[in-house]
N, C-alpha and C. Protein backbone atom coordinates (compact mmCIF):
# COMPACT_ATOMS: atom_id res chain seq x y z
N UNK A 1 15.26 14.90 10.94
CA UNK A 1 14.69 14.05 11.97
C UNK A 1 15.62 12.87 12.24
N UNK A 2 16.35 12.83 13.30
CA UNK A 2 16.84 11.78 13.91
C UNK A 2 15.91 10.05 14.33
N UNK A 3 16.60 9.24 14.09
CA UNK A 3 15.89 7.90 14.46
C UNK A 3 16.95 6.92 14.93
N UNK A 4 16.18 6.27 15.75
CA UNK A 4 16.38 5.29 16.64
C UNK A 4 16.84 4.02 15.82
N UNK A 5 17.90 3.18 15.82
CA UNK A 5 17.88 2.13 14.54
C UNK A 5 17.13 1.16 15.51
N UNK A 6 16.34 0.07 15.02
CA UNK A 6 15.93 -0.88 15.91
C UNK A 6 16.19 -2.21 14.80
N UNK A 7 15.47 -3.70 15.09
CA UNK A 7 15.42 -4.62 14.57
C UNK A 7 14.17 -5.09 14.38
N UNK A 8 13.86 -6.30 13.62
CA UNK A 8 12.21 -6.72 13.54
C UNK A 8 12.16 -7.83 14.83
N UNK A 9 13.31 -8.15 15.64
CA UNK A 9 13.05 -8.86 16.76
C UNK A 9 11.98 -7.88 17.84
N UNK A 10 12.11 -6.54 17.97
CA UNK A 10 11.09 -5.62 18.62
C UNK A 10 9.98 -5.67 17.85
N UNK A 11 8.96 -6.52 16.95
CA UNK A 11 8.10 -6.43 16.57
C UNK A 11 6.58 -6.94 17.66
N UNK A 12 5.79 -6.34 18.04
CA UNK A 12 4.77 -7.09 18.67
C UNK A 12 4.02 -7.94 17.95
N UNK A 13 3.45 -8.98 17.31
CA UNK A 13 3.08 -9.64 16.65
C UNK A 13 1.45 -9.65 17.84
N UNK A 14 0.21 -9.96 16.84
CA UNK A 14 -1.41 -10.21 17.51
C UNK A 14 -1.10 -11.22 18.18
N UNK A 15 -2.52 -11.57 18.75
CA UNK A 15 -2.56 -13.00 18.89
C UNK A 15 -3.06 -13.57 17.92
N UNK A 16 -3.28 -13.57 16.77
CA UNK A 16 -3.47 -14.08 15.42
C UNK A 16 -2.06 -13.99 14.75
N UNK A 17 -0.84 -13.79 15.37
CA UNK A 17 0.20 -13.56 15.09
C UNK A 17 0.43 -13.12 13.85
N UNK A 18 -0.11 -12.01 13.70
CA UNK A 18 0.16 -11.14 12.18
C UNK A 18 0.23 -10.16 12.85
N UNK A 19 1.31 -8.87 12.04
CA UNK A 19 1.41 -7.19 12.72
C UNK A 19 0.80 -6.79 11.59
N UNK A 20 0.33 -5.54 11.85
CA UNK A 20 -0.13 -4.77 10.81
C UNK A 20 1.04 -4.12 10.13
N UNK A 21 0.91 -3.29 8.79
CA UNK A 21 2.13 -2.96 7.90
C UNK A 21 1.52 -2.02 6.76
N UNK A 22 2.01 -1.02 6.72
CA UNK A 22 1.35 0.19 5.53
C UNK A 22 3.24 0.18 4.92
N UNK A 23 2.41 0.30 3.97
CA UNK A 23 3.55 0.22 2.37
C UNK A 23 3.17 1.48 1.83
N UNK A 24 4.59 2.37 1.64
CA UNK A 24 4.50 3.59 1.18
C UNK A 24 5.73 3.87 0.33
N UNK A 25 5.29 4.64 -1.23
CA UNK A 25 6.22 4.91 -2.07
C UNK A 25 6.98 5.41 -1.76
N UNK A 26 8.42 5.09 -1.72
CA UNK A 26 9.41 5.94 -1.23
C UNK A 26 10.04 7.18 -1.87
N UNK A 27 9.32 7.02 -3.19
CA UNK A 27 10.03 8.60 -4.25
C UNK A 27 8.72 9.42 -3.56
N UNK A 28 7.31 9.37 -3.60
CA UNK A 28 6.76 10.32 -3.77
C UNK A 28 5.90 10.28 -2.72
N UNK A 29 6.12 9.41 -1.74
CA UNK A 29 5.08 9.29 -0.08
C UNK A 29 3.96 9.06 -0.19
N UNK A 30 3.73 8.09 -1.30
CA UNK A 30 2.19 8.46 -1.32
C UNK A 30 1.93 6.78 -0.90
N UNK A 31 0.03 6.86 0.03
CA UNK A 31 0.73 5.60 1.13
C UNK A 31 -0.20 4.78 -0.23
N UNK A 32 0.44 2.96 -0.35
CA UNK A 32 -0.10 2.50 -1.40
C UNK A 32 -0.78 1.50 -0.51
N UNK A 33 -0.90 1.08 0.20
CA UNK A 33 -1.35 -0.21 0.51
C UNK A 33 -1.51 -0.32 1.91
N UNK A 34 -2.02 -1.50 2.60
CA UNK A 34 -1.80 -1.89 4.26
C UNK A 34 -2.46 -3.25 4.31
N UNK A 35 -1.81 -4.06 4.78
CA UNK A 35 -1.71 -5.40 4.92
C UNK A 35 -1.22 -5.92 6.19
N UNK A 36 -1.19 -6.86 6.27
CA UNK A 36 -0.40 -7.60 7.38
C UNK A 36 0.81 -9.20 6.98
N UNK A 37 1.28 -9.07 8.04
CA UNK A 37 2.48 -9.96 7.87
C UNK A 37 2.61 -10.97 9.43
N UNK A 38 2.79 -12.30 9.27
CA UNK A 38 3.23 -12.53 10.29
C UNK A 38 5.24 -12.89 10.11
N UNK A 39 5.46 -13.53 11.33
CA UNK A 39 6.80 -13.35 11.60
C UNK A 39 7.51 -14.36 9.93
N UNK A 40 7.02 -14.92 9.58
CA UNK A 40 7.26 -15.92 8.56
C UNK A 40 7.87 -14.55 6.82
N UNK A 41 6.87 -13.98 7.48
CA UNK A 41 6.67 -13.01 6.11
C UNK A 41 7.60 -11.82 6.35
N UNK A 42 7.69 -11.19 7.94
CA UNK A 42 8.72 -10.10 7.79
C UNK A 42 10.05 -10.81 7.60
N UNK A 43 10.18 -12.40 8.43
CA UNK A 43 11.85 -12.83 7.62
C UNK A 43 11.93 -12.46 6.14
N UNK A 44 10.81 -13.52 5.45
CA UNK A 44 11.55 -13.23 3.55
C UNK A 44 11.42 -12.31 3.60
N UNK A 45 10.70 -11.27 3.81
CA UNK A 45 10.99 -9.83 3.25
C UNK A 45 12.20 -9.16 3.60
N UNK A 46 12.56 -9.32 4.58
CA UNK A 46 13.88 -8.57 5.07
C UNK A 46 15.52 -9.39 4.21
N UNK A 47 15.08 -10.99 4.48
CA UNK A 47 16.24 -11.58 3.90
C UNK A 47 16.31 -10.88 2.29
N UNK A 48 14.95 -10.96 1.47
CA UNK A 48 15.06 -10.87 0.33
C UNK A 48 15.15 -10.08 -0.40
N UNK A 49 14.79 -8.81 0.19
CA UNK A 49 14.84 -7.31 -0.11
C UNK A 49 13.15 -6.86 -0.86
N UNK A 50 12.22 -7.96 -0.79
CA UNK A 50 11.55 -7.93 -1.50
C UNK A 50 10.15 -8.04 -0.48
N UNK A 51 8.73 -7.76 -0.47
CA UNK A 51 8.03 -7.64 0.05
C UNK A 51 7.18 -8.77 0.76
N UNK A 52 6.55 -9.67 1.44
CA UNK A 52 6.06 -10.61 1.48
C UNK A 52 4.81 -10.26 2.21
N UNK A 53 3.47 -10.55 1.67
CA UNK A 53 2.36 -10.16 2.89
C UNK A 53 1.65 -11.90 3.11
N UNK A 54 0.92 -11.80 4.65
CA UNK A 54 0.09 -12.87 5.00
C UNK A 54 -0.68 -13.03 3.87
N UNK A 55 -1.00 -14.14 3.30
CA UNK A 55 -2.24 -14.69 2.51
C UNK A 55 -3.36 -15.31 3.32
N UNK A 56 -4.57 -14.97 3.72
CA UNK A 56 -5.54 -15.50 4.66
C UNK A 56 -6.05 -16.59 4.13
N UNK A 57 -5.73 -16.68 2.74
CA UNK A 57 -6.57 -17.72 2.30
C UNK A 57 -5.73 -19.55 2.22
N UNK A 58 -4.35 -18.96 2.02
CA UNK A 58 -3.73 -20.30 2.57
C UNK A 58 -2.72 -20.10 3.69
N UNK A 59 -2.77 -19.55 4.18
CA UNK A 59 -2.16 -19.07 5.69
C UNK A 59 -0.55 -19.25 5.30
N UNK A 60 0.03 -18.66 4.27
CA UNK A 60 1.23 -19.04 4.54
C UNK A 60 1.71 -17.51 3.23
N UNK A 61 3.28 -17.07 2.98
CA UNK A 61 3.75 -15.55 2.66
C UNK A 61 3.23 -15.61 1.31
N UNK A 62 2.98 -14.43 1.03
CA UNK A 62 3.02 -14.60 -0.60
C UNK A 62 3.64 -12.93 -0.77
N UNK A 63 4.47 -13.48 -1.72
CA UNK A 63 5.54 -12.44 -2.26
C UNK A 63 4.76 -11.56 -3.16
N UNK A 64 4.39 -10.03 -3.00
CA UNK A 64 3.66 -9.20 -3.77
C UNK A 64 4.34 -8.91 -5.16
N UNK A 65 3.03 -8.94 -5.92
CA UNK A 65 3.46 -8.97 -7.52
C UNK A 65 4.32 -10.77 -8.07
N UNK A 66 4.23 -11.33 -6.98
CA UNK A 66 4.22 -12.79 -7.48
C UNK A 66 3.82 -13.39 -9.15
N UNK A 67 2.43 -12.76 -9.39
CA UNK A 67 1.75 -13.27 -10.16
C UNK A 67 1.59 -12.17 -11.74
N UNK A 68 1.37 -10.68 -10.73
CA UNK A 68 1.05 -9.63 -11.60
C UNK A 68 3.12 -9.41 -12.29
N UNK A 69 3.59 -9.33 -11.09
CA UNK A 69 5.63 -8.58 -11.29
C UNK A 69 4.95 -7.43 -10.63
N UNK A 70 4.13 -7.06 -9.99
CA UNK A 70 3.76 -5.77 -9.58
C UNK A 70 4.63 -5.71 -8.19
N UNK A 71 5.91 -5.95 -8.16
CA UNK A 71 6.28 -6.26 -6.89
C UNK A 71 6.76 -5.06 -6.24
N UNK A 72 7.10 -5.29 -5.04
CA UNK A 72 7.12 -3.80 -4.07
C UNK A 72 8.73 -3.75 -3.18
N UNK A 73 10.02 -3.17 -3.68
CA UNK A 73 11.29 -3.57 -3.45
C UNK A 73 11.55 -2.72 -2.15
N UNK A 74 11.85 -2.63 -0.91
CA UNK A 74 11.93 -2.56 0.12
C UNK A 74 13.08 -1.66 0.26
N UNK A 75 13.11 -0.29 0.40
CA UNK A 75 14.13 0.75 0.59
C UNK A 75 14.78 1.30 1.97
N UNK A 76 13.21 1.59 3.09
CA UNK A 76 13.52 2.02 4.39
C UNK A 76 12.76 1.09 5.15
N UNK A 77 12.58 0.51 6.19
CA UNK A 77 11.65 0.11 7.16
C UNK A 77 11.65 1.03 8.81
N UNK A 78 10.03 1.06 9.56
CA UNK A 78 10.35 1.72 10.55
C UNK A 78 9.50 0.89 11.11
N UNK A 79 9.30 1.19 12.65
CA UNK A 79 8.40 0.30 13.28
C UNK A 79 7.70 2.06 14.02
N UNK A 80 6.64 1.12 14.60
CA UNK A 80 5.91 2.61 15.70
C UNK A 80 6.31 2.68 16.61
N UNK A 81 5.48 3.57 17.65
CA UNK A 81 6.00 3.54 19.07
C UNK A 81 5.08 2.27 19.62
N UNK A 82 4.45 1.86 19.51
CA UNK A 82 4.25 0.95 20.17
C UNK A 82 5.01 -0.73 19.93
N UNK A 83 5.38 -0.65 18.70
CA UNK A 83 6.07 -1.46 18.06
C UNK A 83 5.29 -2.92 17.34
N UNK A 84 3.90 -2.23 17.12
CA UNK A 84 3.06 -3.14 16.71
C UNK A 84 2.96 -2.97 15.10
N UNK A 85 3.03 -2.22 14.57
CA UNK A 85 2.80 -1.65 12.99
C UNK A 85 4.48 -1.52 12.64
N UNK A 86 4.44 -1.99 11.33
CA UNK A 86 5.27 -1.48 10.19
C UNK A 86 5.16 -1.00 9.33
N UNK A 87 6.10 -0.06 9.00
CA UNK A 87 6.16 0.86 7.81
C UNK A 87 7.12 0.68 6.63
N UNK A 88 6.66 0.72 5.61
CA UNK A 88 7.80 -0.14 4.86
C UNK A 88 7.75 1.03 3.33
N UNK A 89 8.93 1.69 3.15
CA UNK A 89 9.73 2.55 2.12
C UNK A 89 9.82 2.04 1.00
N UNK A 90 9.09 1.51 0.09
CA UNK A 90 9.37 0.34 -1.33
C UNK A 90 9.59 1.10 -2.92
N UNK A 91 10.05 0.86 -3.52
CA UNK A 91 9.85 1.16 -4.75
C UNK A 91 8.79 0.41 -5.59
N UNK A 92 7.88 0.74 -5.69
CA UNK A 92 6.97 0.11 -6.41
C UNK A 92 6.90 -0.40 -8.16
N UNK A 93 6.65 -1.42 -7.97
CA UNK A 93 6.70 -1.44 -9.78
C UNK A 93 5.01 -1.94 -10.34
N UNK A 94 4.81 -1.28 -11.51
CA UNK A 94 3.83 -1.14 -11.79
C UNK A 94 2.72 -0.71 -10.73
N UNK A 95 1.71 -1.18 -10.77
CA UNK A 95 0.35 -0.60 -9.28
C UNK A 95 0.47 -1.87 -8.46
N UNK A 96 0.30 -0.44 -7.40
CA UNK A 96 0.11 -1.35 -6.05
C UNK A 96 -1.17 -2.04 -5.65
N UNK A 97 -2.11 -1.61 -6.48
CA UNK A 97 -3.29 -2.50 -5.94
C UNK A 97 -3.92 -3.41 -6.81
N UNK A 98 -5.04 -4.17 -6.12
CA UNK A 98 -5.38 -5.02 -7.73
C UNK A 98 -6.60 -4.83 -8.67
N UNK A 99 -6.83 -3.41 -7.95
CA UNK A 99 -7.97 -3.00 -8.90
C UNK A 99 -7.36 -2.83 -10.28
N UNK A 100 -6.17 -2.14 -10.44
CA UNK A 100 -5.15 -1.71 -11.26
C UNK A 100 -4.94 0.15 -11.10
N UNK A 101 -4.99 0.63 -9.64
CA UNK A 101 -4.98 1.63 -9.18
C UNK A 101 -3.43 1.58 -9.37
N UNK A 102 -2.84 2.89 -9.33
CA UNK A 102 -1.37 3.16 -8.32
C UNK A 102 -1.56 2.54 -7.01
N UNK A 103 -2.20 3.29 -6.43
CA UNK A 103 -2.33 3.18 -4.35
C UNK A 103 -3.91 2.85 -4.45
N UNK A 104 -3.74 1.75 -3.24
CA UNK A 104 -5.45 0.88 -2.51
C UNK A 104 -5.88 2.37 -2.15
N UNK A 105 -5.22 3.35 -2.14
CA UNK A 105 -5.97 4.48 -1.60
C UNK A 105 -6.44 5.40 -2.28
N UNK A 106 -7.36 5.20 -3.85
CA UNK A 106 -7.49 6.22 -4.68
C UNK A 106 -9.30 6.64 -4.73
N UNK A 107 -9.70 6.21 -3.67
CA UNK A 107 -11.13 6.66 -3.15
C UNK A 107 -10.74 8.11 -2.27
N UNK A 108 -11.64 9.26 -2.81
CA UNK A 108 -11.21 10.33 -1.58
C UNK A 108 -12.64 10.63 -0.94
N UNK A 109 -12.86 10.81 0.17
CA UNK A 109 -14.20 11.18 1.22
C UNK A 109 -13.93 12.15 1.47
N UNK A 110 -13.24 13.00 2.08
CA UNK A 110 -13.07 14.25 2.43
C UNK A 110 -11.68 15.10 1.68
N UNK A 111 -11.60 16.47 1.79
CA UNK A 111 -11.23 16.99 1.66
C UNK A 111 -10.64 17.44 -0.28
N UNK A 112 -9.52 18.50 -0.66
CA UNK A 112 -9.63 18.79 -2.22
C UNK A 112 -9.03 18.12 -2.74
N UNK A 113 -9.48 17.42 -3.86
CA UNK A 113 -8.96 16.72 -5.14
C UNK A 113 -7.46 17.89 -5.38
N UNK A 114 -6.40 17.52 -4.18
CA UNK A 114 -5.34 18.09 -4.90
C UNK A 114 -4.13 17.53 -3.97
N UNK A 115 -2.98 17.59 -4.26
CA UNK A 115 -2.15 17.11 -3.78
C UNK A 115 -0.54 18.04 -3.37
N UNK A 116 -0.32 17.58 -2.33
CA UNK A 116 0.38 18.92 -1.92
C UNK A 116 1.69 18.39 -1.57
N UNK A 117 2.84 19.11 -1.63
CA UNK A 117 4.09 18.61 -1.23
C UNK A 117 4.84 17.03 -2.20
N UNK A 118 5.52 16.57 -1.63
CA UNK A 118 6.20 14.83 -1.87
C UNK A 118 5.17 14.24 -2.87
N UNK A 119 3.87 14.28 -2.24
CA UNK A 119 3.26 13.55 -3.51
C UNK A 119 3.01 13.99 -4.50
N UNK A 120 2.74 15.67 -4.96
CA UNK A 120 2.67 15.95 -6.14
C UNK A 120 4.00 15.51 -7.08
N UNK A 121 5.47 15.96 -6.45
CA UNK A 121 6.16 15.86 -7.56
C UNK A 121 6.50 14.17 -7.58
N UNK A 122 6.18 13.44 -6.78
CA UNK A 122 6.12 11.38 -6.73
C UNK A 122 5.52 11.64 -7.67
N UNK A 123 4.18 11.86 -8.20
CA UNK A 123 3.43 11.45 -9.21
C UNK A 123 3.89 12.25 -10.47
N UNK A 124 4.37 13.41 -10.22
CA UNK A 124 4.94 14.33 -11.76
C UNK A 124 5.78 13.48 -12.25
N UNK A 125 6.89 13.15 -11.43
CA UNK A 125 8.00 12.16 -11.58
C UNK A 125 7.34 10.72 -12.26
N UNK A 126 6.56 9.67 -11.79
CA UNK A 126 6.17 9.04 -12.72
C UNK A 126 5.26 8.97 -13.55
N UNK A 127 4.22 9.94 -13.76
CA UNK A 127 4.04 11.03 -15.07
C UNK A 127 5.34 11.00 -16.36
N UNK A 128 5.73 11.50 -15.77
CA UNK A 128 6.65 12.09 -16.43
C UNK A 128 7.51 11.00 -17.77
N UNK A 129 8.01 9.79 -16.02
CA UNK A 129 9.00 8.68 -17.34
C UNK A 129 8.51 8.22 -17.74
N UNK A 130 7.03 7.87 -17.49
CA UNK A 130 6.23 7.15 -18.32
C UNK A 130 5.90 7.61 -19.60
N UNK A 131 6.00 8.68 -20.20
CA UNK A 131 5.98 9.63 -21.11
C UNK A 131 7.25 9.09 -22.10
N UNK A 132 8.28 9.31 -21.23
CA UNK A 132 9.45 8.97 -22.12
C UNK A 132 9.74 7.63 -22.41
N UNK A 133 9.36 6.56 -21.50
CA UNK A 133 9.12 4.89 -21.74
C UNK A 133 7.75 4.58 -22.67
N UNK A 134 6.67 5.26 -23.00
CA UNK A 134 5.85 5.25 -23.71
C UNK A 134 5.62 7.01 -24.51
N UNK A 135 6.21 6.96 -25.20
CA UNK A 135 5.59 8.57 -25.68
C UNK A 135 4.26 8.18 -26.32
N UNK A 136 3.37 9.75 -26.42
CA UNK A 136 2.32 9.84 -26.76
C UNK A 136 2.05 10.69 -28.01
N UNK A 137 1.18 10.80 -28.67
CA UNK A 137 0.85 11.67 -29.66
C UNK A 137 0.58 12.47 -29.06
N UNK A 138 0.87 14.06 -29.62
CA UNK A 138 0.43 15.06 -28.81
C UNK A 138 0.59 15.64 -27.29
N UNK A 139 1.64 14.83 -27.06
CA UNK A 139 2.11 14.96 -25.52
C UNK A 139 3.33 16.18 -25.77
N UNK A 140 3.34 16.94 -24.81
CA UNK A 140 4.21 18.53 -24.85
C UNK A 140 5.39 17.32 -24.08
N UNK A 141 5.27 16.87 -22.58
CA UNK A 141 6.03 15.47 -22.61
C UNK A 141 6.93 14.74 -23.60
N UNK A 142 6.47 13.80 -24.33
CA UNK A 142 6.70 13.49 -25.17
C UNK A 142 7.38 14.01 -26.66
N UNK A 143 7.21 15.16 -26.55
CA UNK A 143 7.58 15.91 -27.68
C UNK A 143 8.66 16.86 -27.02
N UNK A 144 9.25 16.77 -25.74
CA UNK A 144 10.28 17.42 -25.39
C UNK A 144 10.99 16.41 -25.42
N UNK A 145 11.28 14.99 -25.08
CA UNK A 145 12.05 13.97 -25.11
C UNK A 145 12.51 14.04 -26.37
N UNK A 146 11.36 13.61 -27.24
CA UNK A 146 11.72 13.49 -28.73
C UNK A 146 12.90 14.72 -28.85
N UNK A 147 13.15 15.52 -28.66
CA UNK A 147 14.13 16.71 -29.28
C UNK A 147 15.13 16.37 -28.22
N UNK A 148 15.25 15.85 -27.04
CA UNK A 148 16.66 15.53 -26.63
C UNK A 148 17.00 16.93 -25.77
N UNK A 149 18.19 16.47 -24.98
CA UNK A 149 18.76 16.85 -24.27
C UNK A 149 18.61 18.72 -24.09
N UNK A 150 19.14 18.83 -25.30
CA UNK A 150 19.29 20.21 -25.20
C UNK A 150 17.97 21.02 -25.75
N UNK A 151 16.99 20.65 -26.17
CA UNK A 151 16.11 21.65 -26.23
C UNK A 151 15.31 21.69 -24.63
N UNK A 152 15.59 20.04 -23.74
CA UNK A 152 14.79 19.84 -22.59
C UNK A 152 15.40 21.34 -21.70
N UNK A 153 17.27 21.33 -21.83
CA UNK A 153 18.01 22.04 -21.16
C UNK A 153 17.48 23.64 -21.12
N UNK A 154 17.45 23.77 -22.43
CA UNK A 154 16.57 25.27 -23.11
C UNK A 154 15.83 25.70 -22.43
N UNK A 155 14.69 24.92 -22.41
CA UNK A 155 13.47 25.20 -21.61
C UNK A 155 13.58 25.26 -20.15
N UNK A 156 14.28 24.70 -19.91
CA UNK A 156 15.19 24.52 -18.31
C UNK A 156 15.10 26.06 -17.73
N UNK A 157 16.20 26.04 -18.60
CA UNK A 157 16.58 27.67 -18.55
C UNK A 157 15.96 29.08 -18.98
N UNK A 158 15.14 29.00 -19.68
CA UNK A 158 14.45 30.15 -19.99
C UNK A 158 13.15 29.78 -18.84
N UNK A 159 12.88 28.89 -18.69
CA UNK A 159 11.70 28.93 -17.62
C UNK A 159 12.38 29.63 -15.96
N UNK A 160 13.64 29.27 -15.76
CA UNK A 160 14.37 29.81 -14.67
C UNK A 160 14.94 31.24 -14.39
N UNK A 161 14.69 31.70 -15.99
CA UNK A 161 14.83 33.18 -16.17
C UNK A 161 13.38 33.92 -16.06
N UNK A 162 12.35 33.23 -16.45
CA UNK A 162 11.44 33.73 -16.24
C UNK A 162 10.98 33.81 -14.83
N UNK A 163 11.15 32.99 -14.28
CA UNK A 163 10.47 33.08 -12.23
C UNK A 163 11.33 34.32 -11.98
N UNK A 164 12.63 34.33 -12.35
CA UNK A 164 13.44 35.52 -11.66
C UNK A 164 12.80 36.70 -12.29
N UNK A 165 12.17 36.58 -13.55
CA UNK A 165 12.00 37.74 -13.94
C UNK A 165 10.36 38.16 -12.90
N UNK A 166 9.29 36.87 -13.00
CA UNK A 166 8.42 37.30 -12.31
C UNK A 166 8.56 37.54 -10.81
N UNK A 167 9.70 36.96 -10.01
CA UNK A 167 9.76 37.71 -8.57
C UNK A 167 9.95 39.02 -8.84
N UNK A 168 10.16 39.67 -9.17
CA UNK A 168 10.62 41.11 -9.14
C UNK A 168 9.40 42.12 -9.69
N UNK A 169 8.25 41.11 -9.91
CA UNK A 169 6.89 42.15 -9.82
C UNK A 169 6.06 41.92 -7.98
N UNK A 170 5.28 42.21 -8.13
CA UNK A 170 4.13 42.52 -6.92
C UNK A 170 3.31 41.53 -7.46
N UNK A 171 3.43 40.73 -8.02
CA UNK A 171 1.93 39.99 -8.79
C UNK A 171 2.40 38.19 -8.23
N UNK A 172 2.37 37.82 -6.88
CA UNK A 172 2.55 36.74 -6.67
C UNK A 172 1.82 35.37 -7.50
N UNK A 173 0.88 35.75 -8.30
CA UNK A 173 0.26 34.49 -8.81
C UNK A 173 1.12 34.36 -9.99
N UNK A 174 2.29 35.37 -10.82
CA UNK A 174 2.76 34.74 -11.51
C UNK A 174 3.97 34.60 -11.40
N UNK A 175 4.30 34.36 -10.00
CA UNK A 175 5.85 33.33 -9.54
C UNK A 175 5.44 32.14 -9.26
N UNK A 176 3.86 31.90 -8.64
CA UNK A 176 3.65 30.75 -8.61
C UNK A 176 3.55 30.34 -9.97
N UNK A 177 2.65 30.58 -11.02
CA UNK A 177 2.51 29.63 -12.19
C UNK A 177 4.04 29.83 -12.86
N UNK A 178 4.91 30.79 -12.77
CA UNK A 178 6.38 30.18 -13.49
C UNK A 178 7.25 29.13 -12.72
N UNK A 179 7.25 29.16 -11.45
CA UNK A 179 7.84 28.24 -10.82
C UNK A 179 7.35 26.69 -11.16
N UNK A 180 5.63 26.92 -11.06
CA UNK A 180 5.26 25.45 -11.84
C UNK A 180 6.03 24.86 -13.27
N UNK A 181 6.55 26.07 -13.97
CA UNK A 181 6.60 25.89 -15.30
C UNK A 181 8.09 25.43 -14.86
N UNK A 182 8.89 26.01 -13.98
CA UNK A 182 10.09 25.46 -13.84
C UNK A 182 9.99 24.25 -13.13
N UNK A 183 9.75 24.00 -12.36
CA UNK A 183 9.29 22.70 -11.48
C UNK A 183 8.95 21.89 -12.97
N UNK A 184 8.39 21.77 -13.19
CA UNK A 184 7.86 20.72 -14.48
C UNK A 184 8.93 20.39 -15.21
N UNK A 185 9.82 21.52 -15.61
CA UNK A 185 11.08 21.59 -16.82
C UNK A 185 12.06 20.40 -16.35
N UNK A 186 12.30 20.94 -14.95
CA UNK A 186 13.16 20.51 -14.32
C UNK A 186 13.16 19.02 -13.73
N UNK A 187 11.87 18.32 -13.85
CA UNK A 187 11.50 17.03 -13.43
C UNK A 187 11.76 16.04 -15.20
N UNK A 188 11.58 16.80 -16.06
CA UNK A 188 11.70 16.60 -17.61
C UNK A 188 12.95 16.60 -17.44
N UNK A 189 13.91 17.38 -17.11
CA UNK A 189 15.27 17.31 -17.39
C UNK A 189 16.07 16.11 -16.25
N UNK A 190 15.38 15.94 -15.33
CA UNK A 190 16.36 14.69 -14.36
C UNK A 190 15.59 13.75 -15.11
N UNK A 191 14.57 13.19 -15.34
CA UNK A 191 14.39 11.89 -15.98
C UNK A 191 14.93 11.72 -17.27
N UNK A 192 15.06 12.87 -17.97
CA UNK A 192 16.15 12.79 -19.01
C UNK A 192 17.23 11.80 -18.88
N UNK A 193 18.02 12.47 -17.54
CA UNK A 193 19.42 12.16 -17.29
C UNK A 193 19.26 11.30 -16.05
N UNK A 194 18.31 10.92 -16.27
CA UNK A 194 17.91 9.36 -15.67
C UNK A 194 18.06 9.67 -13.77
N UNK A 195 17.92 10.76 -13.16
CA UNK A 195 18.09 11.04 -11.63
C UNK A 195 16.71 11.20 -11.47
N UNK A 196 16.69 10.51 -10.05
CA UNK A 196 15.56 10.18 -9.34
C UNK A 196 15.53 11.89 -8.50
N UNK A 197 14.34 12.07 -8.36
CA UNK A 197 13.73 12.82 -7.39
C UNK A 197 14.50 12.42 -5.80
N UNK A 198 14.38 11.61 -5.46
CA UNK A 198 15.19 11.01 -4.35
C UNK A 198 16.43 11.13 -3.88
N UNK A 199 17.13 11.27 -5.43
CA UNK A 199 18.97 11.50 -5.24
C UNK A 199 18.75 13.03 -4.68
N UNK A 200 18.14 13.59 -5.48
CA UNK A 200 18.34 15.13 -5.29
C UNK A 200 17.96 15.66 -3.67
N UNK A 201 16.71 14.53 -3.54
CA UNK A 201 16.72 15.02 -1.10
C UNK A 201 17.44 14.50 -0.67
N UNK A 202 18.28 13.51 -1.19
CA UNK A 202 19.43 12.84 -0.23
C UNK A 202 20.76 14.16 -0.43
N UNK A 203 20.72 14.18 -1.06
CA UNK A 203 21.98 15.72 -1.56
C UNK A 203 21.47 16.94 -0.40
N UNK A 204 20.04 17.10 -0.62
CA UNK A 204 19.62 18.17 0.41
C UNK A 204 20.03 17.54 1.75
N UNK A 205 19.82 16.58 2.15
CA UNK A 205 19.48 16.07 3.08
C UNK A 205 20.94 16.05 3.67
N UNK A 206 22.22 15.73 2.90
CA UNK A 206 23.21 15.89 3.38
C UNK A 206 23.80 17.43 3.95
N UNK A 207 23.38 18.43 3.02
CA UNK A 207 23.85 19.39 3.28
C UNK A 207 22.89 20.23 4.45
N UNK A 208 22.05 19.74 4.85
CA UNK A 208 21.07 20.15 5.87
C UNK A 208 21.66 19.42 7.60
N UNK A 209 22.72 18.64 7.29
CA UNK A 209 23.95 18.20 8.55
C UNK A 209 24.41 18.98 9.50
């Protein structure tokens, strides 16, 4: 998908002079937040690399995770077509909300308790290092770190022999559950070696030119 580069001088601001603004994880798309900003707040954020939303209660920026460090570091920005809303690409640290959720958005009303595409492996992915920044008792996680590199590699690979082995039956439900098993290995083995989910679509993303 091609885009238009623009500036935050095309921003429409209310007449309460705040724009609206949804904050979304940039490893795993999953949307965390929506707030507003007036023009005061998209400057520091842009100068600073760092997030700033309106505070209603003293009318003036307050820098997110100020208080908690839960702060929200600013990767892509887009505007809409109308040019009233922003969209903002952040790396999030710790939760985005202050219930102590990940995402303001962990109420669901409709549809299945499941998650499909970008956000499943966003959340496997920090699943995952959190495992290796905190191991657990009894974590299969945790107990693959503990053995290091090459038993993670092992499993790598025999799980990648196995999908090949299950394409070559008629029984599609078990390419899906080995591919999970590789998908999983393989998210264990880049946080190993410390690569983001992210490096690896920018690589796609180049060769898709």
């Amino acid at each position: 998908m091609k885009t238009k580069k623009v500036n935050t001088d095309e921003l429409k601001f209310g007449e309460n002079g705040l724009v609206c603004v949804i904050a979304q994880d940039y490893e795993s798309g999953e949307v965390l937040l929506q707030s507003y900003m007036n023009r005061e707040c998209v400057d520091k954020t842009f100068a600073s690399g760092y997030v700033y939303y309106y505070d209603p209660a003293s009318g003036l920026p307050r820098k997110k995770g100020e208080a908690s460090g839960n702060t929200q570091k600013v990767v892509t920005a887009f505007l809409d077509d109308d040019k009233d809303c922003l969209l903002l690409k952040v790396r999030q640290k710790g939760f985005a909300c202050h219930t102590g959720t990940y995402t303001c958005f962990a109420e669901q009303i409709k549809g299945e308790d499941n998650e499909i595409g970008g956000e499943m492996f966003g959340k496997l992915q920090r699943i995952v290092e959190e495992r290796k920044k905190n191991p657990e008792e009894g974590s299969y996680t945790s107990f693959l770190f503990a053995r290091g590199i090459d038993k993670i590699a092992k499993k790598a690979g025999e799980e990648a022999v196995e999908l090949v082995i299950a394409s070559k039956n008629d029984d599609n439900s078990k390419v899906v559950a080995e591919a999970a098993d590789f998908l999983y290995h393989m998210m264990v083995l880049l946080a190993e070696k410390g690569v983001k989910l992210s490096e690896v679509c920018s690589e796609l993303y180049k060769r898709n030119k």
